[in-house]
Every structure is written in structure tokens, then in C-alpha cells.
Protein backbone atom coordinates (compact mmCIF):
# COMPACT_ATOMS: atom_id res chain seq x y z
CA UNK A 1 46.23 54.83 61.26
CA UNK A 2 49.58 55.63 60.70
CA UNK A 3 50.60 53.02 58.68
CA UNK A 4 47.55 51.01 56.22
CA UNK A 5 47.50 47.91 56.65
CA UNK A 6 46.50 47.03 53.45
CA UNK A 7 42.93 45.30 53.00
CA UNK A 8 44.48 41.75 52.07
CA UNK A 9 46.62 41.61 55.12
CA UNK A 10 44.06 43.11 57.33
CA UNK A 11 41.77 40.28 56.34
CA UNK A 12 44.22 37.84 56.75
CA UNK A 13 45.36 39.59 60.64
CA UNK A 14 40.93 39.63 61.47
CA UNK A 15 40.34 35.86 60.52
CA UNK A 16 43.07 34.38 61.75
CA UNK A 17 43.22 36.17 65.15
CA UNK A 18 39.25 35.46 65.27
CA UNK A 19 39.73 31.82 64.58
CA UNK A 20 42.41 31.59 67.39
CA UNK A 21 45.40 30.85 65.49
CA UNK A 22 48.43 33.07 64.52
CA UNK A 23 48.41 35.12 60.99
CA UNK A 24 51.48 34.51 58.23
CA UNK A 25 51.43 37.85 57.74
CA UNK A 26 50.99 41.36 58.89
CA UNK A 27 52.88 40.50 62.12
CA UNK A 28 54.42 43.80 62.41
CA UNK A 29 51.13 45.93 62.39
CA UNK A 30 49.97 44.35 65.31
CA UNK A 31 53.43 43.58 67.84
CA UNK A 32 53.46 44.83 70.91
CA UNK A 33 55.86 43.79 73.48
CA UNK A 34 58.73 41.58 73.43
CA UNK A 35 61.14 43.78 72.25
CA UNK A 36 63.88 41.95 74.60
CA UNK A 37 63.15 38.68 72.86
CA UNK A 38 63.13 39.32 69.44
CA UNK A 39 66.11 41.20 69.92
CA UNK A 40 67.87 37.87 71.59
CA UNK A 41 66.45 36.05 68.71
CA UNK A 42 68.14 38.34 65.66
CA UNK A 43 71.48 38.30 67.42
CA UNK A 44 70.98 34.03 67.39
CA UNK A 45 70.18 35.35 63.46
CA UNK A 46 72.97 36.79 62.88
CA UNK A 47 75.20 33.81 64.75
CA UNK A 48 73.54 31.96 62.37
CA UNK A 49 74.62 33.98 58.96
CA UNK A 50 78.33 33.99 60.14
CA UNK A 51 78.45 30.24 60.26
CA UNK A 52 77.25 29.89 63.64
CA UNK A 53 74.32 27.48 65.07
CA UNK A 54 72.12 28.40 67.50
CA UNK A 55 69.47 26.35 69.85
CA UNK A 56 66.54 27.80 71.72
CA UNK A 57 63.34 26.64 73.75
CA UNK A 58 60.26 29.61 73.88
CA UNK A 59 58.30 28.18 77.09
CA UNK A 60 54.95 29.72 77.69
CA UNK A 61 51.74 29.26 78.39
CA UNK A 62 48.85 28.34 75.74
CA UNK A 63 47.60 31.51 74.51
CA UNK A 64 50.63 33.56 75.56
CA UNK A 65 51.95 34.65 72.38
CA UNK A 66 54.60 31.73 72.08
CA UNK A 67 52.71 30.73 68.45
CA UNK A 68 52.96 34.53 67.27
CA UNK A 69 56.71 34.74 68.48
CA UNK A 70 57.99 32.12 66.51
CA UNK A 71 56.06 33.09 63.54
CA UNK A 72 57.25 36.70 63.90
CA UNK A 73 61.24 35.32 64.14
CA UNK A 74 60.33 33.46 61.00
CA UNK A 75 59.38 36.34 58.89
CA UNK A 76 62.43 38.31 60.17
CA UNK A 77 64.62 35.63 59.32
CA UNK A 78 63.52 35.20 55.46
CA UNK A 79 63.29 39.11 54.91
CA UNK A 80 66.82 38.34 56.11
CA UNK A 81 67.77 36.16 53.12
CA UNK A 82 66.81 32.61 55.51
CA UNK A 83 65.40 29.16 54.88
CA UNK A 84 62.64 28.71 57.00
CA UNK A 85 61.58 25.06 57.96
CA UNK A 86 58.98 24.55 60.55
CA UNK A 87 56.41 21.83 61.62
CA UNK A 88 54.08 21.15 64.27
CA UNK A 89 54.58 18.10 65.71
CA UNK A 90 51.91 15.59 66.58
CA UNK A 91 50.85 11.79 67.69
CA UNK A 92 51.88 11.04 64.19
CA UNK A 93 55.48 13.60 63.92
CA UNK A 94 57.84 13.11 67.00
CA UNK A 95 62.00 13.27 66.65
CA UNK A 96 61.88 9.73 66.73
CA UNK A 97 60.02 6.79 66.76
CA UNK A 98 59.22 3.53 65.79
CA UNK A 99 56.83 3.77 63.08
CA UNK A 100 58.17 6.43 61.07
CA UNK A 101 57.56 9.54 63.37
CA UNK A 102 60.86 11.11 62.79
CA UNK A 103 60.74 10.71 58.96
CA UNK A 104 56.75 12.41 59.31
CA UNK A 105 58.36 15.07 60.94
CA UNK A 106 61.42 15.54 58.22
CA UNK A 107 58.64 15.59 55.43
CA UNK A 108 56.89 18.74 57.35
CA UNK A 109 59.86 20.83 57.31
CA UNK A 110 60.79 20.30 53.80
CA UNK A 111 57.04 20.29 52.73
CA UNK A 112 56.88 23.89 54.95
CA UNK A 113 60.35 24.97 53.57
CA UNK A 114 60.12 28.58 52.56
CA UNK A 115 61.55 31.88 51.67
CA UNK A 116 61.25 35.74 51.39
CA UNK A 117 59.99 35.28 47.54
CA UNK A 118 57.92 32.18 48.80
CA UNK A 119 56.64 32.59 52.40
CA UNK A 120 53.84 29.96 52.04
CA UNK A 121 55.86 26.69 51.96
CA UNK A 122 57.00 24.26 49.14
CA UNK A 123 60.42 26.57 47.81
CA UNK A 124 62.54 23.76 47.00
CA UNK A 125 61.88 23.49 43.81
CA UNK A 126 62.34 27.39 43.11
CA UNK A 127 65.65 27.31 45.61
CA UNK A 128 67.36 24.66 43.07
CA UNK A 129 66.35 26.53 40.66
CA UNK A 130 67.55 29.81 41.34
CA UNK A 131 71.06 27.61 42.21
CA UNK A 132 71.47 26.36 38.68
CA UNK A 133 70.44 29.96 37.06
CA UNK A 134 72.79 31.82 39.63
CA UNK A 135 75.29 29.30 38.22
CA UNK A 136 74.51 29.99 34.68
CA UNK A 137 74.29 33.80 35.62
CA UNK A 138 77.94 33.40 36.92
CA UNK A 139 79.58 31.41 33.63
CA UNK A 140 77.62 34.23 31.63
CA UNK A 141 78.77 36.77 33.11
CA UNK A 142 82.60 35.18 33.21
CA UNK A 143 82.30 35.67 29.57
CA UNK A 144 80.51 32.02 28.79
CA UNK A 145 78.45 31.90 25.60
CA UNK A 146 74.90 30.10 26.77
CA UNK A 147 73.99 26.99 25.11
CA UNK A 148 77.49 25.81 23.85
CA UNK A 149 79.25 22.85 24.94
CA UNK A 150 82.11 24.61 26.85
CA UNK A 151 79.33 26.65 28.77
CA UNK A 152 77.66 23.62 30.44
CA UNK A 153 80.84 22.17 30.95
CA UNK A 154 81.75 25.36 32.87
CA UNK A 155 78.49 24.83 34.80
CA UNK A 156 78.77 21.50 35.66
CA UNK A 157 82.54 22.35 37.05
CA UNK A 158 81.14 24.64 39.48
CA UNK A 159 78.16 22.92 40.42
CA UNK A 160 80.45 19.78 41.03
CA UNK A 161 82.49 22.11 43.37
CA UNK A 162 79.77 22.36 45.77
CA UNK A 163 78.57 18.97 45.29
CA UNK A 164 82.26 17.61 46.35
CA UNK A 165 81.91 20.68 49.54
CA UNK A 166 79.20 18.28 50.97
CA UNK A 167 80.31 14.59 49.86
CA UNK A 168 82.86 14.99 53.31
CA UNK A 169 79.61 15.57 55.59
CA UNK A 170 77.68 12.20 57.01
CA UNK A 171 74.97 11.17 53.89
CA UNK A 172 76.53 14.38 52.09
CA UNK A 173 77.64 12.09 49.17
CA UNK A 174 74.18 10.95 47.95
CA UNK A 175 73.03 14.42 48.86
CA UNK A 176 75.02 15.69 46.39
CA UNK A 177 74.16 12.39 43.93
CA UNK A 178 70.55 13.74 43.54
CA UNK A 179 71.94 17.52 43.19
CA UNK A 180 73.97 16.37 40.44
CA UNK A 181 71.01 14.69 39.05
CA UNK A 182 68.89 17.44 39.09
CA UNK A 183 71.16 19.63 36.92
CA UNK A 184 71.21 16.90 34.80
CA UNK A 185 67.32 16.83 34.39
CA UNK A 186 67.53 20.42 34.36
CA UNK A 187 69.82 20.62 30.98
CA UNK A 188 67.41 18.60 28.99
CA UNK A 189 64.45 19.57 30.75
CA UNK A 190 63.68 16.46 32.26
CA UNK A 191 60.13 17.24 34.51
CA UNK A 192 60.06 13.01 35.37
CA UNK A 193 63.54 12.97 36.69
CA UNK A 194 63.32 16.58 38.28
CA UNK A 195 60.15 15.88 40.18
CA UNK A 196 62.02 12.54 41.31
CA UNK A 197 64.75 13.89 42.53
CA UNK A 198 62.91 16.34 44.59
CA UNK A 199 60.88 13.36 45.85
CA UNK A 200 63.59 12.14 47.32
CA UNK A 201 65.10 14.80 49.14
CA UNK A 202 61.41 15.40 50.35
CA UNK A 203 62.15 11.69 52.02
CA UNK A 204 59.51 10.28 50.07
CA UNK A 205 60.74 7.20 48.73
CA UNK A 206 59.51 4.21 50.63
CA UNK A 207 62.60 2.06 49.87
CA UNK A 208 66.02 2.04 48.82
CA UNK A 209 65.41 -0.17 45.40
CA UNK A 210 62.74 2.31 43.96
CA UNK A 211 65.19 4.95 44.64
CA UNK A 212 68.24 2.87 42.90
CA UNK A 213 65.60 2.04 40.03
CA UNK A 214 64.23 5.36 39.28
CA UNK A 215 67.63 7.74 40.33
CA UNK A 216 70.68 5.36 40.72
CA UNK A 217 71.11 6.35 44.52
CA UNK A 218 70.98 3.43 46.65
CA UNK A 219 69.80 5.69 49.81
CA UNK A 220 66.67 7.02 51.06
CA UNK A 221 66.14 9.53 53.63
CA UNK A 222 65.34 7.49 57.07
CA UNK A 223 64.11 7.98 61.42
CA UNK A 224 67.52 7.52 61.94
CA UNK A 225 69.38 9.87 59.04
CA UNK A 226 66.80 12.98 58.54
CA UNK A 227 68.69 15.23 61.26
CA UNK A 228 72.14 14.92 59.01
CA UNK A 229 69.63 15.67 56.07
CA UNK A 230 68.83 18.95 57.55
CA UNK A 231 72.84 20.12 58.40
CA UNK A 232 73.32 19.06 54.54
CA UNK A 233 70.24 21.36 53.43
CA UNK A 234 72.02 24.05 55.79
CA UNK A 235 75.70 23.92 54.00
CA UNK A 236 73.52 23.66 50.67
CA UNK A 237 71.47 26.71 51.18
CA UNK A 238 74.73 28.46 52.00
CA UNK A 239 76.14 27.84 48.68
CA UNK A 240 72.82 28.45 47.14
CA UNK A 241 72.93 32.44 48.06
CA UNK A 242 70.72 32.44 51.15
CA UNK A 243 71.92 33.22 54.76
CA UNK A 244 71.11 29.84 56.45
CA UNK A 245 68.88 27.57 57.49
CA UNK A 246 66.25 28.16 60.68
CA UNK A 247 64.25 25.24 62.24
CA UNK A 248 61.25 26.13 64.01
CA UNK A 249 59.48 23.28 65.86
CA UNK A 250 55.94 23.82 67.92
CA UNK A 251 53.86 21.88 70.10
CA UNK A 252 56.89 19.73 71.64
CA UNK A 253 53.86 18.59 74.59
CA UNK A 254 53.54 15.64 71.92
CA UNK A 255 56.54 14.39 73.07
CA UNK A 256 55.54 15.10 76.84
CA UNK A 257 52.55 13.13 76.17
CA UNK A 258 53.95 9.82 75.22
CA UNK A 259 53.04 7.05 77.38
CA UNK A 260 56.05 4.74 76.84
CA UNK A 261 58.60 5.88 78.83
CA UNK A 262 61.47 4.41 76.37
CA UNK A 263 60.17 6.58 73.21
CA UNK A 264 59.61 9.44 75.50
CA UNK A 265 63.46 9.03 76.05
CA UNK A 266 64.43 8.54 72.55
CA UNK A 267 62.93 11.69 71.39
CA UNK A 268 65.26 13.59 74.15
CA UNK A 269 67.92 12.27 72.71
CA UNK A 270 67.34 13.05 69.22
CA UNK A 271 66.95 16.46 71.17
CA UNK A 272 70.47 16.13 72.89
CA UNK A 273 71.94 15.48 69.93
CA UNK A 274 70.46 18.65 68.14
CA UNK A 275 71.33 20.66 71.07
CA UNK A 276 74.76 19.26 71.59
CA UNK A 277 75.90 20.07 67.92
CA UNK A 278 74.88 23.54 68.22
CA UNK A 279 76.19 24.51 71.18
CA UNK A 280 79.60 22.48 70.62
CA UNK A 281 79.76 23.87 66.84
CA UNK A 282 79.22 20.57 64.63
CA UNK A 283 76.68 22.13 63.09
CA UNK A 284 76.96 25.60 60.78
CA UNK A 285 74.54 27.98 59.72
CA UNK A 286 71.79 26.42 61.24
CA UNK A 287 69.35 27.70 64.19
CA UNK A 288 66.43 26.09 66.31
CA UNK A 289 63.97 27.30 67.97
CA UNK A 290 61.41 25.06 69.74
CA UNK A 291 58.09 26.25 71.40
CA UNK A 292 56.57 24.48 74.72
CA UNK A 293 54.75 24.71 77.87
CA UNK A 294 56.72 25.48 81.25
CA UNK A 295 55.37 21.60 82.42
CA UNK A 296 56.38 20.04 78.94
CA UNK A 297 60.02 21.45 79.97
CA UNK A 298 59.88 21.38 83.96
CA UNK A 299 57.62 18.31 84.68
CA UNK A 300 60.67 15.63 86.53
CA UNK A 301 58.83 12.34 85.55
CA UNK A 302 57.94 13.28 81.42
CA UNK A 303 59.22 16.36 80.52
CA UNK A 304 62.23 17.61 79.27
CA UNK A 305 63.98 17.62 82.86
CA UNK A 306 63.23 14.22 83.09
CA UNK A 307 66.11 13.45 80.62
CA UNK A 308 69.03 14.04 83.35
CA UNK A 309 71.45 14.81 80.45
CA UNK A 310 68.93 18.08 79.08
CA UNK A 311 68.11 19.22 82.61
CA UNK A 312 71.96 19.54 83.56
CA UNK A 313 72.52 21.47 80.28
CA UNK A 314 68.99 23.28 80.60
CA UNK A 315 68.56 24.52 83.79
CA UNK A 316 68.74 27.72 85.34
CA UNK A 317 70.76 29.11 87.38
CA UNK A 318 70.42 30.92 90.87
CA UNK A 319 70.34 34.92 89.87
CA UNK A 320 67.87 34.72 87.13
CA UNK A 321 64.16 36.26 88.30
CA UNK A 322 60.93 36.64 86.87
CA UNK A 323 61.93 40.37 86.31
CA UNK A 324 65.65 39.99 85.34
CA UNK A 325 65.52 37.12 82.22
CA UNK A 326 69.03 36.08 81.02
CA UNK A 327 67.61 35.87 77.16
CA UNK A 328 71.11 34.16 76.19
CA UNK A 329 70.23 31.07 78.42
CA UNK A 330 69.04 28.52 75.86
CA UNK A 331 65.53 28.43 77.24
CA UNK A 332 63.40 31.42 76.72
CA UNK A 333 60.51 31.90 79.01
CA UNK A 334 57.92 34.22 78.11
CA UNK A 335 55.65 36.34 80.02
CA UNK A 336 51.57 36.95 79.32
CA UNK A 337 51.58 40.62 77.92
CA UNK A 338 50.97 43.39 80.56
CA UNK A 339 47.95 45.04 80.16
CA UNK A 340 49.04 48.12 78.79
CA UNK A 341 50.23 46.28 76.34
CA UNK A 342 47.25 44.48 75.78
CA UNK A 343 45.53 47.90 75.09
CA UNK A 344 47.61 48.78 72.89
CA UNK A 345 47.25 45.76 71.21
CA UNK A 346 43.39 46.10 70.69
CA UNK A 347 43.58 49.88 70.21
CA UNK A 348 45.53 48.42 66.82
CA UNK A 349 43.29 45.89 65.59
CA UNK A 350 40.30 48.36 66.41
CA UNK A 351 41.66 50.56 63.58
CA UNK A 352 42.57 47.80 61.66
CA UNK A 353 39.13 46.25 61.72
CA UNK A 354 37.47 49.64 61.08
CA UNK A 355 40.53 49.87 57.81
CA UNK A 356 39.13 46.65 56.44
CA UNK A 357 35.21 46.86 56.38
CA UNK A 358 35.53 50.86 55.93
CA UNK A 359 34.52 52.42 58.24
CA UNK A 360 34.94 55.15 61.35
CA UNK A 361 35.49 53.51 64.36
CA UNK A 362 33.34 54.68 67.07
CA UNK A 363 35.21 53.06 70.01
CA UNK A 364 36.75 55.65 71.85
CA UNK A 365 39.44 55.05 74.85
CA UNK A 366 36.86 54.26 77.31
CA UNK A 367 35.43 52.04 75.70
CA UNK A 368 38.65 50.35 75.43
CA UNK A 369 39.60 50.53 78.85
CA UNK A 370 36.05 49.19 80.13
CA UNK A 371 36.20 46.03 77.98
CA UNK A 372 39.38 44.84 79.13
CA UNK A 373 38.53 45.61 82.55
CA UNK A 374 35.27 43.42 81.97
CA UNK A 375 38.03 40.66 80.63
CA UNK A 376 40.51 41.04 83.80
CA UNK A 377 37.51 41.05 86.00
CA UNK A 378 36.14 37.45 85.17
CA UNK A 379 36.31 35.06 87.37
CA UNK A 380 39.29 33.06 87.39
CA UNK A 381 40.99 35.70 84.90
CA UNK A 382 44.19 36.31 86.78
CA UNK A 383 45.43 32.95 86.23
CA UNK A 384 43.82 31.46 83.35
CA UNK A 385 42.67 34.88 81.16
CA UNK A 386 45.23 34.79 78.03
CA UNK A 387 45.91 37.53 75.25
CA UNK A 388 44.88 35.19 72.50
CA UNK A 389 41.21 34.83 74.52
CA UNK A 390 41.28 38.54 74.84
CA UNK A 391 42.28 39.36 71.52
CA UNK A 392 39.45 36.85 70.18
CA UNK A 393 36.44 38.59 72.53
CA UNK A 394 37.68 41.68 71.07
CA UNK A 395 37.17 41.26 67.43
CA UNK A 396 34.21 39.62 68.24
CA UNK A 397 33.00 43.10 69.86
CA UNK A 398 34.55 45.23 67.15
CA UNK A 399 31.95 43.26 64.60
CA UNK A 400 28.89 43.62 66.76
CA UNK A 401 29.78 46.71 67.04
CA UNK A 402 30.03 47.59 63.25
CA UNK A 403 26.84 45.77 62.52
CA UNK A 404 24.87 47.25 65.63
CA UNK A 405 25.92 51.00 66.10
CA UNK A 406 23.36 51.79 67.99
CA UNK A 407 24.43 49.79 71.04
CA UNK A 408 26.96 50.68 73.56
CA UNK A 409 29.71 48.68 74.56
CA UNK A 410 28.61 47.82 78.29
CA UNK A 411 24.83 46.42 76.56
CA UNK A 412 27.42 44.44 74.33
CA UNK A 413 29.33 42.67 77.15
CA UNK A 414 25.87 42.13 79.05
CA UNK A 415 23.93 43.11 82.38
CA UNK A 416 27.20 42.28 84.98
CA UNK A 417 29.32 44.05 83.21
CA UNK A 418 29.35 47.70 84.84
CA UNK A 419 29.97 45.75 87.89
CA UNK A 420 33.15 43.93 86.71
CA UNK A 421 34.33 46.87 85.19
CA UNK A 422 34.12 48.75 88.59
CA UNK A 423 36.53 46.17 89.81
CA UNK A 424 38.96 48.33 87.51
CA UNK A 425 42.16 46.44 87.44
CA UNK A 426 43.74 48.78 84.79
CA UNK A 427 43.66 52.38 85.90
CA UNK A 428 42.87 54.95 82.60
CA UNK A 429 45.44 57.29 84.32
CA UNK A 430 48.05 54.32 83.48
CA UNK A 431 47.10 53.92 79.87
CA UNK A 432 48.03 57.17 79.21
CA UNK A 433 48.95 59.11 75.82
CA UNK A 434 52.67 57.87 76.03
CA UNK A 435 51.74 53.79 75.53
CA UNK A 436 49.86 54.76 72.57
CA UNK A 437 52.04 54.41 69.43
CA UNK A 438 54.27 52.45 71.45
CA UNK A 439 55.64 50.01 69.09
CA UNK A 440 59.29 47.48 68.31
């Protein structure tokens, strides 16, 4: 291969792609495709770093990459210097609802906040952190002598300078309250108060009182007040030294799915709302992106464009096509990879499979080209056939393979297969030399 992947990641890329779900790493060894999207997506990125706040829906189909999208935006956006938030939402985590379903769904993203130095979740803690040293770094460097009276003092005047940048925003006061009380904790090393603190902008406190007993705020992160939470976190992480703040929210068919058509409606408007700041600039340095089906979005009587004030906003228009996207319209709809690209795709995890257990890879081109006509040849595989089931027979193939040299690939994919490969869908004259290597 051109580039090693090294054994870690390749591990990583093999078991997660086997197990049907989307790797946290390693992303860029095995995209193909969607060059036009991601490319939409960094320019919302850089909106984004220049004070700007963007909104986008990714529609597809299970299994069409939407997953691996949204997790390949996220690692470009904390290489980028980004806070990433993002949480899947479920029965239990909605935007709103009456038993706490909003607040669930607040806890994810803060519980999954991460960045560049931290891409696994739970970077709060080391994003205060590095605040209060880049402080200290700052008075230090201004001349400050560490440790002396007039050196906190010149701390504390700065930190209270962004504190009093968010008091003005809606809940920004006690925001800043519990910043102020972290720095506090911080100076005398406080671990009790500290961990508190960070409770409580995790929206973990069940009531006011225990938050006035234990931190003097008289406020507690609520269904109805997360959302402002997460435009404070965005000014915050701002002042902190990072680029912004992007909010990545999968599996919106939970909303689609609720029975009761007034909490169906609820959780559109805590999606109007979102939307609405964005586009109408009342929020800053914040971006969303938010993955669904086409029926979540299209369906009249429980999707998305069932909520008359998203489907104005939301809807195409007349010119778009299947074959001319406009990727600045707010919803994003994405295509199943061709099936060049699909080759390429398993011509790259091939290697990367052979990389990881060691080995020369005795699948040659043909072989290649006869398994995924096998896979387009299955019945009912031009409408329901998806890369992620392709990408899963695959590795399967590449291991039996390993283990079992001495059998060919057509004894592999069983008796009927010669036959379904006659059907040849993909022509080897069309996978030729120049889609090999191609890559974003």
C-alpha cells in the first residue's frame, strides 16, 4: 500500500466495519466518494470558525454511508481546532419531552464532547483546564511572577472578562457562576468542588437545592434550557482557544417514531428553533449536522414535512435533480456509492486486511470484480443491496480467504455463484487502472 495503515488503526477499521458499525478512526484510509459533500461540509466549517452557524440534514438510506459521513466531518472538524458533541438519539433521548428526553439527550453531547487531543469523548475536564493554564500562560508571559498574590489576581481579572462576555446571553450568568467556581477549586486544588462543578454543567444535578447547597447556583440545567446551554458552551469554547462548537445528531427516525402526535410536534419545534437561529444568525460559532432517512424527513403525516413550518423552510426547489445536488440547500441527500467506487473501496480494505494479519494478499482484480458482481447479482440487490452489507461480506471473504488459501473465491461464495457473476453488472473494462488510487 501506499500509505500503512498502521496495525492499531487497521484493527480498529476490520472490527468495526465487520461488526457493521462505523470506525473512530482511520476514516481517511478507506474514503471513497463524496468528495462534493465533504467539501460543502468544510466550507459550513469554516462559516463556523468566522463566527458563523450553520444547520444541515444528511438523508440517506440505512447502510448508505450517512453514519461514516458524519463521523468523517467530525474528525475534520477537531483536526481543525473544533468541539465535537454528538449523540444518538433514542426512545429514551429526543429534543424534547416530557420525562426528561431533552435533558438525556444534553447529557450525551457533553458526555461525547471531544477534541483533537481527546477524540474519544469526556474533554471537559481537560478543555477547562487548558482555559485556566492558557490564562496562567498569558499573565506569565505578561511578565506575572506565578504563585504571588498579584498573579492570581491578574488571572482572576481575565478570567472574569470572559465570564462577564457570557452573563448578557440567556442562562449565561450561572454559566459563568460555575466557571468562576471552578477556577476557584482550581487555585486550591479543590477535586470535591471541581468534580461538582463539572457535574453540573454535565446537567446532572437532579434539583435546584442540591445545586444551591453544594455550589451556591440556584439553577440546574433543564428540557426546556439545555439548547441555550449549548450556544453558551459555543461562545465559551471560543474564548477557550478552539474554533467552535459542532453538533452532530444521528438516528433522528426516533423522533419519526413517536406515537403521540403532540410530542412528535414538540420535538420539531425544538428543531425550528435550532434551525431558525442558525440560519437567522442568533447563534455564533456553532454548526449542526443531523443524519436521517429520506421517510423520517419526507413522510407528510410523521416526518419532518409534517411540521408545515420545517417543510416550507426545508423543501426543495424545482431545478434540483438526482444528478445536479444543490449541496448549500440545508438538506443533504446522499447517494449509495457507485460501484466503481465500491471497488475501490474493497480493493483498500483487501490490502488493509492483508497489512494487519501479515500477509500477501492473493486476491487479484478478478477476483474483485467477480465478488461484487456475485453481490449486485442477488436477488433483490438493486434496491435493497447497501455498501455497509457489501463491505461486511467482504471482510468476511478476505478472512476465509487468509485462513483457507487453498480455495478460490467462486467455492467461497458457493455453487450459484458463477451464474450470478455472469449476470456481470460491473464491466472489468470500466474498473479500469484510472479508478484505482482514486482517492479525496
Amino acid at each position: 500500500m501506499e500509505n500503512k495503515v498502521p496495525k492499531r488503526i487497521a484493527n480498529t477499521i476490520i472490527n468495526a466495519l465487520k461488526g457493521g458499525v462505523v470506525p473512530r478512526v482511520g476514516l481517511e484510509y478507506i474514503t471513497v466518494g463524496r468528495t462534493q459533500e465533504i467539501n460543502a461540509f468544510l466550507h459550513d466549517i469554516a462559516i463556523i470558525a468566522d463566527g458563523g452557524a450553520t444547520f444541515r440534514f444528511i438523508v440517506g438510506k440505512y447502510g448508505s454511508g450517512k453514519s461514516f459521513l458524519l463521523q468523517t466531518i467530525r474528525n475534520y472538524a477537531a483536526a481543525k481546532g473544533f468541539v465535537v458533541v454528538d449523540a444518538d438519539l433514542s426512545p429514551e433521548r429526543r429534543f424534547a419531552g416530557t420525562k426528561g428526553q431533552g435533558l438525556a439527550t444534553y447529557r450525551e453531547l457533553v458526555r461525547n464532547m471531544s477534541v483533537k487531543s481527546k477524540p474519544d469523548g469526556g474533554a471537559l475536564p481537560l478543555i477547562l483546564e487548558k482555559w485556566i493554564s492558557g490564562i496562567q500562560s498569558e499573565v506569565a508571559e505578561g511578565g506575572g511572577a506565578p504563585g504571588t498574590s498579584a498573579f492570581n489576581e491578574e488571572v482572576e481579572k481575565r478570567i472574569f472578562k470572559v465570564t462577564n462576555e457570557l452573563e448578557g446571553m440567556i442562562n449565561g450568568f450561572e454559566f459563568a457562576k460555575a466557571l468562576v467556581a471552578y477556577w476557584r477549586a482550581y487555585q486550591v486544588d479543590d477535586a470535591a468542588v471541581k468534580s461538582n462543578v463539572l457535574k453540573w454543567f454535565r446537567g446532572e444535578y437532579a434539583s435546584k437545592k442540591e445545586a444551591k447547597d453544594e455550589l451556591d447556583i440556584n439553577f440546574i440545567v433543564t428540557d426546556e434550557t439545555w439548547y441555550d446551554f449549548l450556544k453558551i458552551f459555543a461562545t465559551f469554547m471560543v474564548n477557550a482557544g478552539y474554533q467552535g462548537i459542532l453538533v452532530m445528531v444521528d438516528e433522528l427516525v426516533n423522533v419519526f417514531k413517536i406515537s403521540h402526535k403532540v410530542s412528535r410536534e414538540n420535538n420539531y419545534e425544538k428543531l425550528l428553533t435550532m434551525y431558525n437561529d442558525a440560519l437567522q444568525g442568533k447563534a455564533k460559532h456553532i454548526g449542526f449536522l443531523m443524519g436521517c432517512t429520506p421517510q423520517c424527513v419526507e413522510d407528510r403525516y410523521r416526518g419532518i414535512f409534517s411540521y408545515e413550518a420545517l417543510r416550507s423552510r426545508l423543501a426543495e426547489g424545482h431545478f434540483a435533480t438526482e444528478d445536479m445536488k444543490d449541496l448549500s440547500a440545508p438538506i443533504v441527500r446522499l447517494q449509495m456509492l457507485n460501484q466503481e467506487e465500491v471497488y475501490i473501496l474493497v480493493e483498500k480494505l483487501r490490502d488493509i486486511h492483508a497489512s494487519l494479519y501479515g500477509y500477501v494478499s492473493t486476491l487479484t482484480h478478478d477476483d474483485l470484480v467477480y465478488f461484487l458482481n456475485v453481490e449486485y447479482n442477488r436477488v433483490g440487490a438493486e434496491s435493497h443491496i447497501t455498501p455497509r452489507e457489501i463491505i461486511r461480506d467482504f471482510i468476511e471473504l478476505v478472512g476465509i480467504i487468509h485462513q483457507n488459501p487453498e480455495r478460490s473465491v467462486a467455492e467461497i461464495l458457493g455453487s450459484n455463484s458463477f451464474q450470478m457473476a455472469k449476470g456481470g453488472l460491473i464491466d472489468e473494462e470500466d474498473v479500469s487502472d484510472d479508478f484505482v488510487g482514486f482517492e479525496l
